[in-house]
Protein backbone atom coordinates (compact mmCIF):
# COMPACT_ATOMS: atom_id res chain seq x y z
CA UNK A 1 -14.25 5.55 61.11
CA UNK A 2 -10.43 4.91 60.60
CA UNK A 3 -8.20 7.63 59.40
CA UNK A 4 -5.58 5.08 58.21
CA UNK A 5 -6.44 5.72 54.18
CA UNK A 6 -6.41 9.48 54.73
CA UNK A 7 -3.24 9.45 56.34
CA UNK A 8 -1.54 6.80 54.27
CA UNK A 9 1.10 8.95 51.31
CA UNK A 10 0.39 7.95 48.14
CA UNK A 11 3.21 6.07 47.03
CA UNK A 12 3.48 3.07 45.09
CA UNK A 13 6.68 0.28 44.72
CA UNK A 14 8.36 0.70 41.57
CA UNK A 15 11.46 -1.38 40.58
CA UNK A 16 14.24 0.13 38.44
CA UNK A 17 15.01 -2.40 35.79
CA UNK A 18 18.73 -2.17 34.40
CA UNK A 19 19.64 -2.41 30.90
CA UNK A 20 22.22 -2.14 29.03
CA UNK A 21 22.38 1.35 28.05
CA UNK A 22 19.33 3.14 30.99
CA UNK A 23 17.34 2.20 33.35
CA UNK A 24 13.73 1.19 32.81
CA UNK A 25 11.09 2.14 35.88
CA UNK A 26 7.85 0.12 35.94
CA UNK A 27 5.68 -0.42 38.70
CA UNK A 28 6.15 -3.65 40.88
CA UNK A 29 2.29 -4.89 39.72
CA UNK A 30 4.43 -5.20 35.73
CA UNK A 31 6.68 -7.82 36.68
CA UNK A 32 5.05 -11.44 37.38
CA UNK A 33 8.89 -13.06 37.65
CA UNK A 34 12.84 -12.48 37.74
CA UNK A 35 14.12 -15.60 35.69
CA UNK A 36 17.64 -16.68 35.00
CA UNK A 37 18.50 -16.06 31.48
CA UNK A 38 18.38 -18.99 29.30
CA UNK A 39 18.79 -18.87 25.63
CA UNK A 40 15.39 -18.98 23.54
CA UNK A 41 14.12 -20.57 21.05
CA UNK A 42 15.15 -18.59 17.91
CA UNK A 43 13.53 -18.17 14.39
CA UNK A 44 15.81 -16.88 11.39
CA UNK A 45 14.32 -13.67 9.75
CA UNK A 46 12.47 -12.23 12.89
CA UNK A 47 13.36 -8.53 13.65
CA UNK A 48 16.68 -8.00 15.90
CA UNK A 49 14.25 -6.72 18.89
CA UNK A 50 12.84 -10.27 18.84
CA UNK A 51 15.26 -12.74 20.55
CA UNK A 52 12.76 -15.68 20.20
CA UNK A 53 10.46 -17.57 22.54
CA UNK A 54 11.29 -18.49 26.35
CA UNK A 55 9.88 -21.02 28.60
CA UNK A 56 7.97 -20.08 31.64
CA UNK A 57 5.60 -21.94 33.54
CA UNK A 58 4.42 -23.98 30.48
CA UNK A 59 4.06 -21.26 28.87
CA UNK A 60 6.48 -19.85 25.03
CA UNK A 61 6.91 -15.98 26.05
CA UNK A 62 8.16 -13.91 23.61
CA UNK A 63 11.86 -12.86 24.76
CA UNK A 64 11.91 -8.99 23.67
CA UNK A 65 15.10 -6.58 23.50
CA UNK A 66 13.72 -3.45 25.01
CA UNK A 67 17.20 -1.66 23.58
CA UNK A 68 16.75 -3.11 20.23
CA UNK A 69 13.07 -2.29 20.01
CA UNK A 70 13.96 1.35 20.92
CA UNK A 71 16.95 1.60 18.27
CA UNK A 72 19.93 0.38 20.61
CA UNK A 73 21.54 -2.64 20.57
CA UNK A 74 21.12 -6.26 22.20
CA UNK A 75 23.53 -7.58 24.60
CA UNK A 76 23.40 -10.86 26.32
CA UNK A 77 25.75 -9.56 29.05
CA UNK A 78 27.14 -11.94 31.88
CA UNK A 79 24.39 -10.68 34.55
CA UNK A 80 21.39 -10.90 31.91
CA UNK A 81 18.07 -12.15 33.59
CA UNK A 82 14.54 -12.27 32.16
CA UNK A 83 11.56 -10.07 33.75
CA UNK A 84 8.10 -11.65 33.17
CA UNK A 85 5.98 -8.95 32.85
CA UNK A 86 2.24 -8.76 32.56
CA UNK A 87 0.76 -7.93 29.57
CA UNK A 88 -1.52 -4.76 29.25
CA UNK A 89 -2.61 -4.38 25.49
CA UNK A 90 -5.98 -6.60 26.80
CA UNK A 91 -5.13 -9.08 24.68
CA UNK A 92 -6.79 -12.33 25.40
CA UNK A 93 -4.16 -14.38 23.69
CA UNK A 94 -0.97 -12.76 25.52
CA UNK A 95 -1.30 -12.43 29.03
CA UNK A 96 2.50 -12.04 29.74
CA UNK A 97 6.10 -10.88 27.64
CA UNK A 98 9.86 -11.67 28.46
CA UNK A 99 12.19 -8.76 28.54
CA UNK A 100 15.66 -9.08 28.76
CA UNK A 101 17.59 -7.11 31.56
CA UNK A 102 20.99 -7.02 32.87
CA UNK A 103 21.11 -7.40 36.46
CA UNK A 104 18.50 -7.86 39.32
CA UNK A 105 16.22 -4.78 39.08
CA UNK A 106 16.11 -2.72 42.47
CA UNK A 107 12.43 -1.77 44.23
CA UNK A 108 11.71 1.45 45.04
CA UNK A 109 9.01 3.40 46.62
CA UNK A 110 7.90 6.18 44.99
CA UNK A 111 5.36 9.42 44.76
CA UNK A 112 3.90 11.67 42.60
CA UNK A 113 6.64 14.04 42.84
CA UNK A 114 9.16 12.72 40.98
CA UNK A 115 11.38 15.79 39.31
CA UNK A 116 10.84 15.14 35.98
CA UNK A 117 14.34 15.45 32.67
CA UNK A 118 14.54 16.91 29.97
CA UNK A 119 16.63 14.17 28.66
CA UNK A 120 15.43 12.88 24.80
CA UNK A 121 13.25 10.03 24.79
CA UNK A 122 14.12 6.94 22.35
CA UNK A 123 11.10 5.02 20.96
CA UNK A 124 9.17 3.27 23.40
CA UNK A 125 9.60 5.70 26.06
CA UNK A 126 6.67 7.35 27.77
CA UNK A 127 9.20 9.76 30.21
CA UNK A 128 12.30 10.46 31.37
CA UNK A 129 12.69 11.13 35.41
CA UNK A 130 15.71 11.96 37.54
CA UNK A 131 16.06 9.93 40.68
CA UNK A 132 19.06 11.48 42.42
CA UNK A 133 22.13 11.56 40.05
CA UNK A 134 20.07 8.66 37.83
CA UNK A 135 17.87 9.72 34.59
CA UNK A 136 15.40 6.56 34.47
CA UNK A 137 13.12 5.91 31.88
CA UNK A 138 9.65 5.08 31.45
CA UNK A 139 8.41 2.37 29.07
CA UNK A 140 5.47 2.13 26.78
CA UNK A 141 4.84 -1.78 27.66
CA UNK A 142 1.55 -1.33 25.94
CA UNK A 143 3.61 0.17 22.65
CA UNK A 144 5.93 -3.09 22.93
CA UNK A 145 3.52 -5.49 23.07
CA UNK A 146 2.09 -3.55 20.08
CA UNK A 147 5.04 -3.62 18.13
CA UNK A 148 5.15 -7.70 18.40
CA UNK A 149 1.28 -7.19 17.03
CA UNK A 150 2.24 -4.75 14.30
CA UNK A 151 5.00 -7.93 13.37
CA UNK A 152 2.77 -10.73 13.59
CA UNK A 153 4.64 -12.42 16.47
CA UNK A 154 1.37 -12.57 18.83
């Protein structure tokens, strides 16, 4: 019988997402794609979190602020790029969501002993973790994708 499982850490690959005002972790399995930016399709009256509808692989995503839903602020910055990531709510109608992120988001292997902060968590955030000098936050994708339920934009 192999030993390779038994000796194998238990690590997994996350990717540190930038933003505009923290860092979002997420494991690598969230994120389908890294798009460029491109401006969405945008409806008047929709809340400021909601930045309109993107195309993807023939697919209209819903382009989210992750700041904005979390009470920050968009910003369209000059290295903004869109993550696909894979919806997890088990909804049969929405199998993926478009965040907006500044920058290309870094990958990162990572255990279960991450040293966890007692820095406050905004809205949407599940934890708060200190990698080195860095505070990174954990999102609640599943609360997200609720929130676009809860507003009748899915």
């Amino acid at each position: 019988m192999s030993q390779v499982a038994t000796n194998a850490p238990n690590t997994i690959t996350a990717l540190l997402v930038p933003l505009t005002d923290r860092t979002l972790m997420l494991p690598n399995v969230a994120v389908a794609e890294l798009i460029p930016y491109r401006p969405p399709q945008v409806t008047a009256g929709l809340p400021a979190w909601f930045l309109g509808q993107v195309a993807w692989r023939n697919l209209q995503l819903p382009l989210l602020s992750f700041e904005a839903a979390s009470d920050g602020q968009p910003l369209i910055g000059p290295g903004a790029r869109v993550a696909v990531i894979n919806a997890l709510g088990g909804r049969d109608q929405v199998k993926f969501l478009a965040l907006l992120v500044q920058g290309i988001p870094r990958s990162l292997k990572v255990d279960a002993h991450l040293a966890p902060s007692s820095e406050p968590l905004a809205p949407l955030e599940l934890g708060a973790v200190q990698l080195g000098e860095a505070v990174v936050k954990i999102p609640d994708l599943v609360g997200l994708e609720q929130k676009l339920a809860d507003a009748s934009l899915i």
